[in-house]
N, C-alpha and C. Protein backbone atom coordinates (compact mmCIF):
# COMPACT_ATOMS: atom_id res chain seq x y z
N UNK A 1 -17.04 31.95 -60.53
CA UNK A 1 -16.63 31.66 -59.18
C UNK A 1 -15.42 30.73 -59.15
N UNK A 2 -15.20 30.22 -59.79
CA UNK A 2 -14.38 28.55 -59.74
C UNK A 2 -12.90 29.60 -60.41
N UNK A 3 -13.30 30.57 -61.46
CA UNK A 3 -12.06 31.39 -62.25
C UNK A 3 -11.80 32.17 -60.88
N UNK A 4 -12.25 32.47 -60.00
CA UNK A 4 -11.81 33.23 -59.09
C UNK A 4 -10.55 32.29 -57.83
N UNK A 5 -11.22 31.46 -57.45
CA UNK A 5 -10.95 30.25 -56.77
C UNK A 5 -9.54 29.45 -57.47
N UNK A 6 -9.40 29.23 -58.68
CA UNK A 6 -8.11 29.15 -59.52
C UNK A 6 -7.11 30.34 -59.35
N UNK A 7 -7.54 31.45 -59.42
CA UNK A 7 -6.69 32.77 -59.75
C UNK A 7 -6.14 32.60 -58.05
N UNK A 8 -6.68 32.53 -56.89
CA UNK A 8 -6.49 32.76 -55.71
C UNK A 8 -5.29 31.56 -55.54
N UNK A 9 -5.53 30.56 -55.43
CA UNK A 9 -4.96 29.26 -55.40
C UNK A 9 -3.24 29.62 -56.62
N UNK A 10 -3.78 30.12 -57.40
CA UNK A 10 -2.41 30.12 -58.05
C UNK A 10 -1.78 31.49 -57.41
N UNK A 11 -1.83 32.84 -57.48
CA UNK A 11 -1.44 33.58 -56.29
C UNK A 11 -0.80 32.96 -55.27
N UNK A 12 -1.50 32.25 -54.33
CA UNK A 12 -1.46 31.59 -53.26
C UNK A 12 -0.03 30.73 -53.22
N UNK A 13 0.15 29.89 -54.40
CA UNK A 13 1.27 29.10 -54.64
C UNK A 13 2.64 29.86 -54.89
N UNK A 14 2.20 30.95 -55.82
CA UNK A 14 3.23 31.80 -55.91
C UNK A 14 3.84 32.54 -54.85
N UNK A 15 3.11 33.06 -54.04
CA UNK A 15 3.59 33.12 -52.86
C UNK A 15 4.55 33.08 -51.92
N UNK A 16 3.95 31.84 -51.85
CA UNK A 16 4.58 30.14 -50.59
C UNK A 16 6.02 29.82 -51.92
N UNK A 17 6.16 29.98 -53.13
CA UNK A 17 7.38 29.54 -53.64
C UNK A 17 8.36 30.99 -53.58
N UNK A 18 7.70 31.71 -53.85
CA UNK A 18 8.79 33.03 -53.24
C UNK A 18 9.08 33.08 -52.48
N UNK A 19 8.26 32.69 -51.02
CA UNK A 19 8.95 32.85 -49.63
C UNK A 19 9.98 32.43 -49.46
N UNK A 20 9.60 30.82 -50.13
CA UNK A 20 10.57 29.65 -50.29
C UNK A 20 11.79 29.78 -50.41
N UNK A 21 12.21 30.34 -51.67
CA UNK A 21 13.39 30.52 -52.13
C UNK A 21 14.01 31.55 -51.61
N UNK A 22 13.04 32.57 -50.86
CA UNK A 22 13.97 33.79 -50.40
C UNK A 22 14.68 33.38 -48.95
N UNK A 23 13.56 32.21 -48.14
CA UNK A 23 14.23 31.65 -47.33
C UNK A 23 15.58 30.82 -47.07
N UNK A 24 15.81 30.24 -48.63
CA UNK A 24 16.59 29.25 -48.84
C UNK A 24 17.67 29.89 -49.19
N UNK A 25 17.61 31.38 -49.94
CA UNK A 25 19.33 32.22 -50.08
C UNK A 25 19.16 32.81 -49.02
N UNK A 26 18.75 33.24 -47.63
CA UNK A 26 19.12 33.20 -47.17
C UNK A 26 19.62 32.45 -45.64
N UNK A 27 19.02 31.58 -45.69
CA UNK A 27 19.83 30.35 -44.93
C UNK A 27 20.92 30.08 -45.49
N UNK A 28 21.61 30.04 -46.73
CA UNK A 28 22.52 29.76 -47.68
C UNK A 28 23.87 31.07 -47.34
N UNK A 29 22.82 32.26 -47.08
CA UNK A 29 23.68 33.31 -46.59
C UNK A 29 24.51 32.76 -45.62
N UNK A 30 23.51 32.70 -44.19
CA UNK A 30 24.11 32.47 -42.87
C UNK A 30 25.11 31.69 -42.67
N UNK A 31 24.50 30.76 -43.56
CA UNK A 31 25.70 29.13 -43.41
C UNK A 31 27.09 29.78 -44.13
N UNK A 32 27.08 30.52 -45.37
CA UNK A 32 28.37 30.72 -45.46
C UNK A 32 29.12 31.76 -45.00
N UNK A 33 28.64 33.06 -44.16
CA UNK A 33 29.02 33.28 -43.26
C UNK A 33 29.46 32.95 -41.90
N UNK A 34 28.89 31.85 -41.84
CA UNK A 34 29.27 31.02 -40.20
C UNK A 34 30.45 30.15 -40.77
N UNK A 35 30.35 29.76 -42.04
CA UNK A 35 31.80 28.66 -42.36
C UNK A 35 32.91 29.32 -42.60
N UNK A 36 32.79 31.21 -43.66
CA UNK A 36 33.66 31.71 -43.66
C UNK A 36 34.46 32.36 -42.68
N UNK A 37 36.00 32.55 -43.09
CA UNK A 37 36.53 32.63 -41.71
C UNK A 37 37.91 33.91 -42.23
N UNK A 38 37.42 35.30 -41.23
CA UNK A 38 37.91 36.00 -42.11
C UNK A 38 39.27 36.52 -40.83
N UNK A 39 40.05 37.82 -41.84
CA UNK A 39 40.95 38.05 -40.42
C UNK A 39 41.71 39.50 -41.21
N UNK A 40 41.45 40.43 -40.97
CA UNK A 40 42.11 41.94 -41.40
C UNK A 40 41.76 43.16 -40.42
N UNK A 41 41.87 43.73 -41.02
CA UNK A 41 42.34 45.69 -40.43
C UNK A 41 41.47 45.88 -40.86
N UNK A 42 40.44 47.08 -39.89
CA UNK A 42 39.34 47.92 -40.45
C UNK A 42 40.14 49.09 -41.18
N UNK A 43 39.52 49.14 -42.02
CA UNK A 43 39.67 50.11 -43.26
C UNK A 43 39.11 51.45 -43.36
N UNK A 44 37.80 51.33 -43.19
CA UNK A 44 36.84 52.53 -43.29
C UNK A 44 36.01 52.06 -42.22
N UNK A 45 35.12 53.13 -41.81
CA UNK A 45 34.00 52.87 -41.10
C UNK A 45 32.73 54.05 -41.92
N UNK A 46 31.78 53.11 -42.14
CA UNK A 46 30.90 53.83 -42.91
C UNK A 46 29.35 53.68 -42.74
N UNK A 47 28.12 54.05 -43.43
CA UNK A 47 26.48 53.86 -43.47
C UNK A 47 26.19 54.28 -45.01
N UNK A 48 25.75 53.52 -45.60
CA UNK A 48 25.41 53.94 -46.32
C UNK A 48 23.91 55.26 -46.46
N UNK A 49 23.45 54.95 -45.45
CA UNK A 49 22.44 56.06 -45.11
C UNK A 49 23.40 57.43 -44.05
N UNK A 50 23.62 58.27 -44.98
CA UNK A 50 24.78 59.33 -44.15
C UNK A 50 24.40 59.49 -42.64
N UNK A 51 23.28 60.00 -43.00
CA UNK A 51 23.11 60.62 -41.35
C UNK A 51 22.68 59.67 -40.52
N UNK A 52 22.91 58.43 -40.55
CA UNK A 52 23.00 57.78 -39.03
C UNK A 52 24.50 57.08 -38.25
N UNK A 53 24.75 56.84 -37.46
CA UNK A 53 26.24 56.58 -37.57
C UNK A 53 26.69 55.35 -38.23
N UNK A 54 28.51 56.14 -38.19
CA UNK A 54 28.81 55.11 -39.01
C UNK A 54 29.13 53.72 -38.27
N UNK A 55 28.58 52.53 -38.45
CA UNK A 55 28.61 50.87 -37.89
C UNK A 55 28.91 49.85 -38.89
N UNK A 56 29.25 50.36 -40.63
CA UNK A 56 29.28 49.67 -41.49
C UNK A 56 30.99 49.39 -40.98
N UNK A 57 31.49 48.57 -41.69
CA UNK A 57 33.12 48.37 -41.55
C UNK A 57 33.26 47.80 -43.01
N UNK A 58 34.35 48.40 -43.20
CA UNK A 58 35.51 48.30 -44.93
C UNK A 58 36.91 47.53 -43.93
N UNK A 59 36.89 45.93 -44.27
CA UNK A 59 38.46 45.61 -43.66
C UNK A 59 38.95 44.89 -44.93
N UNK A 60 40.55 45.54 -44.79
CA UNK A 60 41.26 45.20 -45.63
C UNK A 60 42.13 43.25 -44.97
N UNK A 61 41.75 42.27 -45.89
CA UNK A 61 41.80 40.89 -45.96
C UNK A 61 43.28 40.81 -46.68
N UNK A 62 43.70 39.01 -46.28
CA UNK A 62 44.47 38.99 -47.33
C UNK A 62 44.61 39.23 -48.36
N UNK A 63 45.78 39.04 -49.29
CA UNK A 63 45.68 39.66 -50.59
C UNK A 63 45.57 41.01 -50.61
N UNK A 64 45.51 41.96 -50.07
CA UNK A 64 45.29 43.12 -50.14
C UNK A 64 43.05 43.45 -50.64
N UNK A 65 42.66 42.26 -50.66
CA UNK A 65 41.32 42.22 -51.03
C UNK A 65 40.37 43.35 -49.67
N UNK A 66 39.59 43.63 -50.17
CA UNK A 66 38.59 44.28 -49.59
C UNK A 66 37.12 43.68 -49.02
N UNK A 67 36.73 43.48 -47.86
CA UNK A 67 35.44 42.91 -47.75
C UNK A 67 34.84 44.49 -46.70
N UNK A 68 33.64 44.09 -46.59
CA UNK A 68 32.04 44.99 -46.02
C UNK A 68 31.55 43.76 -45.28
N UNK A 69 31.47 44.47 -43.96
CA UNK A 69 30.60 43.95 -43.10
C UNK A 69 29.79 44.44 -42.42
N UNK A 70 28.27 44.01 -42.47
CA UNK A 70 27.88 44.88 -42.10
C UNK A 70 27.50 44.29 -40.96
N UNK A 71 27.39 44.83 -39.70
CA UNK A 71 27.75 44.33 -37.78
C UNK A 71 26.34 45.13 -37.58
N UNK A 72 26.36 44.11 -36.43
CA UNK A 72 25.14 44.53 -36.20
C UNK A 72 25.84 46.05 -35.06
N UNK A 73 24.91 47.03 -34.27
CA UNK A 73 25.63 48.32 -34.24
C UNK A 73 26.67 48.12 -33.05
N UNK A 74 26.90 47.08 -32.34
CA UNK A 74 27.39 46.56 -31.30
C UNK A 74 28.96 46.52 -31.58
N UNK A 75 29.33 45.42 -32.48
CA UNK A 75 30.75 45.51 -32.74
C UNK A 75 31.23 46.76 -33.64
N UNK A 76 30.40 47.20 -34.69
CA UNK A 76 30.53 48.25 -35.90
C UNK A 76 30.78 49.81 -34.53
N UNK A 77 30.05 49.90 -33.56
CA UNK A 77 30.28 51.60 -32.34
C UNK A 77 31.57 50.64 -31.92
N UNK A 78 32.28 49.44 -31.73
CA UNK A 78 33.03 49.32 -31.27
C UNK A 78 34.70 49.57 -31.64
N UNK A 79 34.06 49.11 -32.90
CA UNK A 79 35.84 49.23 -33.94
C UNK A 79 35.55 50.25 -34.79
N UNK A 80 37.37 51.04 -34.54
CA UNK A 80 37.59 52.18 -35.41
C UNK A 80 38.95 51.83 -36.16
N UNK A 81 38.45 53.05 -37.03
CA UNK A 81 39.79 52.39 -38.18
C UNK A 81 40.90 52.28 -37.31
N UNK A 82 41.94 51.06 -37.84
CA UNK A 82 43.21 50.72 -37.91
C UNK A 82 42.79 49.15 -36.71
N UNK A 83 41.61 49.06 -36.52
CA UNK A 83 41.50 48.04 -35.15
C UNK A 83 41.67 46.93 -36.53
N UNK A 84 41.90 45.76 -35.79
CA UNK A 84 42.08 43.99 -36.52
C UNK A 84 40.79 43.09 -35.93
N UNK A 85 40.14 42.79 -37.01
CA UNK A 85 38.86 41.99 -36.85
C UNK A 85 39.59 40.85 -37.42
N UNK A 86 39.09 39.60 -36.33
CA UNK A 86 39.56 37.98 -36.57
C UNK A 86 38.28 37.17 -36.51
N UNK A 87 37.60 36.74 -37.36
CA UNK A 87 36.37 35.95 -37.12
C UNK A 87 36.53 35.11 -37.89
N UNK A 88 36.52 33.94 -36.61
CA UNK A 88 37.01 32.32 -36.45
C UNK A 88 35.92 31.70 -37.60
N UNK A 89 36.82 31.08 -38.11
CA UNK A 89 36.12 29.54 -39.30
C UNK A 89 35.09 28.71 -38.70
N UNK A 90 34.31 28.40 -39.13
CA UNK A 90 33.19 27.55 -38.76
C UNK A 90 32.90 28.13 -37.68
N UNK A 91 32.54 29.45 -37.29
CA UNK A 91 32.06 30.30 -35.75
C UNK A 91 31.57 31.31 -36.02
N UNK A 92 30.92 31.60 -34.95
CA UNK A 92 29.98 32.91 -35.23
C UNK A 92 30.55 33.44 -33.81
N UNK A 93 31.96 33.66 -33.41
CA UNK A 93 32.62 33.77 -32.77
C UNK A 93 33.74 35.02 -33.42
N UNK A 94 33.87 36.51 -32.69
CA UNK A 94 34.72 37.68 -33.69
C UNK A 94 35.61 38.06 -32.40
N UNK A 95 36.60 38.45 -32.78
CA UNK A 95 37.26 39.04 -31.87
C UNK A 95 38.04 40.35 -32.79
N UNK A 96 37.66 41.80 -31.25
CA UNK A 96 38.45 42.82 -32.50
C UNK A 96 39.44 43.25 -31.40
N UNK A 97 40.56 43.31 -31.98
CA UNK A 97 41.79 43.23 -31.36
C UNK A 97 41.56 44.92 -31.58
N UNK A 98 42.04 45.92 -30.09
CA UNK A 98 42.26 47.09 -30.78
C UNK A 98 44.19 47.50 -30.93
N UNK A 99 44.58 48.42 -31.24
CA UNK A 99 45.71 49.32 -31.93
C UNK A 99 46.42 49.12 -30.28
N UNK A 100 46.16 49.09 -29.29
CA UNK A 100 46.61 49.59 -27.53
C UNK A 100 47.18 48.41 -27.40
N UNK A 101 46.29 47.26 -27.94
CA UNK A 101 46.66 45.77 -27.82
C UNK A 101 45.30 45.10 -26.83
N UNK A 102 43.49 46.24 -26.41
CA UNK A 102 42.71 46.06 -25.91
C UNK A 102 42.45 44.81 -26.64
N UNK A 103 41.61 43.35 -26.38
CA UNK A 103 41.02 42.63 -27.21
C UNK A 103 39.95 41.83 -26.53
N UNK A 104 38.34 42.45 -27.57
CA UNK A 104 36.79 42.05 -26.64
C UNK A 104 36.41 41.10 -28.30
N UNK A 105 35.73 39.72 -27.65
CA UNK A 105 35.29 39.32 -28.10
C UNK A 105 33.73 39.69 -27.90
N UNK A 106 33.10 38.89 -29.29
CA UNK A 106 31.65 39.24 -29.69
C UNK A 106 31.27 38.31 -30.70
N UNK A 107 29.64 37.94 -30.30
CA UNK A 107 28.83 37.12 -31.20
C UNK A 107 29.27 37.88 -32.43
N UNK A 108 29.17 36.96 -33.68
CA UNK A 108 28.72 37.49 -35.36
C UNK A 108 27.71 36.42 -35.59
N UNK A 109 26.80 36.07 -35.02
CA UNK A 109 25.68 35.79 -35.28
C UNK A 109 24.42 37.18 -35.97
N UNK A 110 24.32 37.23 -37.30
CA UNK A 110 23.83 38.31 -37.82
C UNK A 110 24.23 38.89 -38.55
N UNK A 111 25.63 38.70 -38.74
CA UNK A 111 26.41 39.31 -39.25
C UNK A 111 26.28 39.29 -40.62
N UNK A 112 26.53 40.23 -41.80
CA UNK A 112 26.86 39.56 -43.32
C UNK A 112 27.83 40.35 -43.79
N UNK A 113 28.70 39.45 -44.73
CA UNK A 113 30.06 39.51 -44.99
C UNK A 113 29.88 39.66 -46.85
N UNK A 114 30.50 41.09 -46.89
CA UNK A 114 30.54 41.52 -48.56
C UNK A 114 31.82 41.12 -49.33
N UNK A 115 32.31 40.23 -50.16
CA UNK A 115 33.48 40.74 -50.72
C UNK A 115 33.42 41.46 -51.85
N UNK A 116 34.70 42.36 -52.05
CA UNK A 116 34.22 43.54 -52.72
C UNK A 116 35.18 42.64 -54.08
N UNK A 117 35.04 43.38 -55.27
CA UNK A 117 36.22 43.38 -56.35
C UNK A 117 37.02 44.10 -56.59
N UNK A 118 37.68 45.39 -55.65
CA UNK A 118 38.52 45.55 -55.74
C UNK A 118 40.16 45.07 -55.88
């Protein structure tokens, strides 16, 4: 009984320290998405799951660098290639300028930001 009561208790701990840490990368996420502060041309618009639409965004950054963002489906149905995504430093504040010269701001609260190695 007591080997059972040990086995549970250690389970138990393991747990609560996995949660832990999965909580802690990603709070670690958010924060450096809310500090990073990006500003390019959509590139592609994509899903990695084909058949639902595409809301992923490929924008080309300084440097000619490549980042993935993936939007929640709000701004991603909004911008099509060639539009300019500007999302302000220390903000969870985006603005996508379109090609006409249209320009709607939008939360990026949610948001997560890939850089690629290309």
């Amino acid at each position: 009984m007591k080997n059972k009561i040990i086995i549970g208790l250690i389970i138990a701990l393991n747990l609560f320290v996995i949660g832990y840490y999965t909580n802690l990368q990603q709070e670690q996420k958010v924060l450096s998405n809310y500090t990073t502060g990006v500003k390019g041309v959509v590139v592609e618009k994509f899903n990695p799951r084909e058949k639902l639409p595409h809301t992923f965004l490929k924008i080309r950054i300084q440097n000619d660098k490549l980042i993935n963002v993936f939007p929640t489906t709000i701004i991603g149905s909004y911008a099509v290639v060639g539009d300019s995504i500007i999302k302000m430093e220390n903000s969870n504040k985006c603005i996508v300028k379109k090609s006409n010269g249209e320009i709607k701001h939008f939360s990026f609260e949610g948001q997560y930001i890939e850089f690629l190695n290309e």
